[in-house]
Protein backbone atom coordinates (compact mmCIF):
# COMPACT_ATOMS: atom_id res chain seq x y z
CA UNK A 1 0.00 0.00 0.00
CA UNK A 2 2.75 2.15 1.11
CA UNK A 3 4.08 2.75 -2.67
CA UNK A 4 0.78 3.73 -4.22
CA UNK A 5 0.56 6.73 -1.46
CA UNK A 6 2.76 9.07 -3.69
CA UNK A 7 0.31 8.31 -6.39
CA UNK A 8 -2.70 8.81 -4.66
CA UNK A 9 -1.57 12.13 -3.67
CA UNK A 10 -0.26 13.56 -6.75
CA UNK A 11 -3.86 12.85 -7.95
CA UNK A 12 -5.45 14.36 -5.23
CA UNK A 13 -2.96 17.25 -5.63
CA UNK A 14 -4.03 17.41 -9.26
CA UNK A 15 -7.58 17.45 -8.58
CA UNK A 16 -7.22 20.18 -6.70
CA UNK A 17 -4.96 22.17 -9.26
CA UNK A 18 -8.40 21.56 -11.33
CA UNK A 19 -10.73 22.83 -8.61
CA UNK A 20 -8.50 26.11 -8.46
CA UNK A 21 -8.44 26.54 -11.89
CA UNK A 22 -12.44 26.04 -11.67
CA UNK A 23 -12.30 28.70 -9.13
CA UNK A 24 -10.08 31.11 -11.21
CA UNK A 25 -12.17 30.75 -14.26
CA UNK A 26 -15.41 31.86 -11.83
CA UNK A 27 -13.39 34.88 -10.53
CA UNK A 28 -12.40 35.94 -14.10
CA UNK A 29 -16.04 35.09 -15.38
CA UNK A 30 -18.04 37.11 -12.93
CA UNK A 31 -15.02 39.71 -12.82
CA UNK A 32 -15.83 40.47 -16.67
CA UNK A 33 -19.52 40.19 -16.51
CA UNK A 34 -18.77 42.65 -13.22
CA UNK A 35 -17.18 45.47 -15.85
CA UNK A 36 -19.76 44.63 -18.58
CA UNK A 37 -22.66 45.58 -16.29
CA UNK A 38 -20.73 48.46 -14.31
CA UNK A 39 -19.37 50.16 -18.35
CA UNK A 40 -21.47 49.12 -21.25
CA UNK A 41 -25.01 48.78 -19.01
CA UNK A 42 -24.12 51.51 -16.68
CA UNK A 43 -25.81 49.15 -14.04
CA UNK A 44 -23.69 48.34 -10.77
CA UNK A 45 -24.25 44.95 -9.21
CA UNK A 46 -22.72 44.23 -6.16
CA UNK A 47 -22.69 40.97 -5.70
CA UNK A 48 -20.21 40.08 -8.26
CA UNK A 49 -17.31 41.97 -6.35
CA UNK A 50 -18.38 39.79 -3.14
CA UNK A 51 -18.07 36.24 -5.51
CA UNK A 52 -14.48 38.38 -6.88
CA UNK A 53 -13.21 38.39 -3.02
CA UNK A 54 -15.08 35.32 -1.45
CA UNK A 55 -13.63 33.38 -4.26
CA UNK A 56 -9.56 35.38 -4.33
CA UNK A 57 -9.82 34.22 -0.23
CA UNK A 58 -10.38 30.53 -1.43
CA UNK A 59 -8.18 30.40 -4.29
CA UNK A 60 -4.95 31.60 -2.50
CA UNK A 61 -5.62 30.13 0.69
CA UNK A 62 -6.86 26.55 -0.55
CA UNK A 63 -3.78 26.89 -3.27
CA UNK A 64 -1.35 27.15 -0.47
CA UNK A 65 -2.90 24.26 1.00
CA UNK A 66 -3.32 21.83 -1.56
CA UNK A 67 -1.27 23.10 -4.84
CA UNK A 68 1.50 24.67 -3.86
CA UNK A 69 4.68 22.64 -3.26
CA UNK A 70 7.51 23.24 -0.94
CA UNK A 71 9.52 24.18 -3.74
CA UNK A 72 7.45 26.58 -5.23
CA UNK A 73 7.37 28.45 -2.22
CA UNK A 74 9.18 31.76 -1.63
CA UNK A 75 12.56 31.80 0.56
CA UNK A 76 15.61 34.26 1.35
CA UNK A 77 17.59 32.49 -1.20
CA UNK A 78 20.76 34.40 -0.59
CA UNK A 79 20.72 32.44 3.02
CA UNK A 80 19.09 29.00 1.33
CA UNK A 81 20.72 29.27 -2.04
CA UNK A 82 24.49 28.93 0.24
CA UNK A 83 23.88 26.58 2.76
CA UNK A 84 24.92 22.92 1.99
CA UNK A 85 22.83 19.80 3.25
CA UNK A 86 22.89 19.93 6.72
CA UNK A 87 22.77 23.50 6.64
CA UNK A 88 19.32 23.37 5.16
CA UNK A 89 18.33 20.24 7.02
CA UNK A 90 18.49 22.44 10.35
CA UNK A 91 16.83 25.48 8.98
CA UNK A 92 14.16 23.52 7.76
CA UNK A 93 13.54 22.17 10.96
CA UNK A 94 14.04 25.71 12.98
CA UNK A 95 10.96 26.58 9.88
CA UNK A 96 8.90 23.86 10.17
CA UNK A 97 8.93 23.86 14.57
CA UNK A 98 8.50 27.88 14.59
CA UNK A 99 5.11 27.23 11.99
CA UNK A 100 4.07 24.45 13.73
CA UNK A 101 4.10 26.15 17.15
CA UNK A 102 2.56 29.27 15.67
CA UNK A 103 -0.22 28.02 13.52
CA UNK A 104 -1.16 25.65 16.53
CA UNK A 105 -1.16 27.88 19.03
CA UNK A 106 -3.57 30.17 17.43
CA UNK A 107 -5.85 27.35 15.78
CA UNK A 108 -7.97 27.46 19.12
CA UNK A 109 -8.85 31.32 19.24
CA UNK A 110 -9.14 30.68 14.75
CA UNK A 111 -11.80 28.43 15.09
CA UNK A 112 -13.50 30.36 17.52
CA UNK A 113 -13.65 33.28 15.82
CA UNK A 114 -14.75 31.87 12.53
CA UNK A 115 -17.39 29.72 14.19
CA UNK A 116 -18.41 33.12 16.23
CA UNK A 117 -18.73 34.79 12.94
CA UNK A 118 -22.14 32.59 11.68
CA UNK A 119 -24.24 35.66 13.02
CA UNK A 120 -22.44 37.58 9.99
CA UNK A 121 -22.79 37.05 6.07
CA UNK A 122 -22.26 39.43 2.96
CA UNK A 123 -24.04 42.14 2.42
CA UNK A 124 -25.65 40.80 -1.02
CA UNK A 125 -25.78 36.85 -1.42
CA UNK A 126 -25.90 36.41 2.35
CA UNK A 127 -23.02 34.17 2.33
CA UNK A 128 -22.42 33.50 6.24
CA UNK A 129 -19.13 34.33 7.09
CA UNK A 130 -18.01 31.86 8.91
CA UNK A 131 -18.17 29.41 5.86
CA UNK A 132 -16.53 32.01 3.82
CA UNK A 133 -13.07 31.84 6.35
CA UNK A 134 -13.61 28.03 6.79
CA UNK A 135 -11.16 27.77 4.55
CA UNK A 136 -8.49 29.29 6.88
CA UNK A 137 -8.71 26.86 9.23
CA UNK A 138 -7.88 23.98 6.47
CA UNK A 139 -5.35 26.19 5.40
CA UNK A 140 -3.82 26.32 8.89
CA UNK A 141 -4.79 22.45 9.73
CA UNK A 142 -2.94 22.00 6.43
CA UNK A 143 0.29 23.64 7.30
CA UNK A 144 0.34 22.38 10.47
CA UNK A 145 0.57 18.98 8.84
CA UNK A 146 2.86 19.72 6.29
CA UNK A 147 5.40 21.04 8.11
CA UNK A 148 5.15 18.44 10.74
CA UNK A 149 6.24 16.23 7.75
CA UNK A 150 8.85 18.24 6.58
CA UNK A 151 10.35 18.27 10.03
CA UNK A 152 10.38 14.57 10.71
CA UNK A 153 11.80 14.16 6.74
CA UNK A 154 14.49 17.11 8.01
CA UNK A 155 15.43 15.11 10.94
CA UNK A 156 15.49 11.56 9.38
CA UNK A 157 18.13 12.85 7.21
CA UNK A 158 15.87 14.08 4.36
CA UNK A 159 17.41 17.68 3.37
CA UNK A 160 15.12 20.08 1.62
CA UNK A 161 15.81 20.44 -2.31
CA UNK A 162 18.95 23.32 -2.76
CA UNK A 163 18.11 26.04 -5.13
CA UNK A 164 18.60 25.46 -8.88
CA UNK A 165 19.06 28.44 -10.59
CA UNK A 166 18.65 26.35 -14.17
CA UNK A 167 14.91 25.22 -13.25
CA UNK A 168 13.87 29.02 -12.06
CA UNK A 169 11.08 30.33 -13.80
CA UNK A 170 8.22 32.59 -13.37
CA UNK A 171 6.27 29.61 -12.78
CA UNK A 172 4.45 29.71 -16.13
């Protein structure tokens, strides 16, 4: 079972690649409809800017989450970029125990606030607001668990890919 786990979750990460793009394509969709309405019908709607923001909290919060990989992810490369194996191996754990104790510590007073704020919800679709930041407190669970696994990988010897200058891009 063990080898098909890599697999299983490169196709979960794919699927949700496709459910940002789904998300994107919304945005960009009500976004234009949005500047149709507001310039060649001279007729403001407002609930298309609260889908634009409800769904630009989703996509880069549930991206972070689910799409984007540890490598993709910023870092102070003059500091990375130099270090050799172990070097990196110790700053990734230093990382992963300063998130871990951060986004764990304030998980308790998250989840209160976004289950608090179900008396609120936008001022046109009546979206409550407390599903709206759900999503923050995956994205937190989330990191919580991913750097947990980049620590123990860190301390079993694993050390965290160096910087390649020859495979940066703009990530297009």
């Amino acid at each position: 079972m063990l080898p098909k786990m890599p697999a299983i979750g490169e196709w979960l990460r794919r699927r949700a690649e496709n459910l940002l793009c789904l998300m994107l394509l919304t945005m960009f969709v009500v976004f234009t409809l949005q500047i149709i309405f507001r310039y060649a019908l001279s007729m403001s709607i407002g609930w298309t800017h609260e889908v634009s923001v409800a769904l630009w909290i989703w996509i880069v919060l549930f991206g972070s989450a689910f799409v984007v990989r540890e490598v993709d992810e910023i870092r102070f490369d003059l500091i990375w970029g130099g270090a050799g194996d172990k070097a990196r191996r110790v700053m990734q754990i230093i990382c992963s125990l300063a998130l871990i104790f951060l986004f764990s510590i304030s998980l308790p007073a998250v989840i209160d606030y976004v289950t608090f704020m179900k008396v609120e919800s936008t001022a046109y679709l009546k979206i409550r607001f407390d599903f709206l930041y759900s999503v923050y407190i995956i994205f937190a669970v989330a990191m919580i668990i991913r750097y947990l696994w980049l620590a123990v990988q860190a301390v079993r010897g694993h050390a965290p890919e160096a910087f390649d200058p020859t495979k940066a891009g703009s990530g297009v």
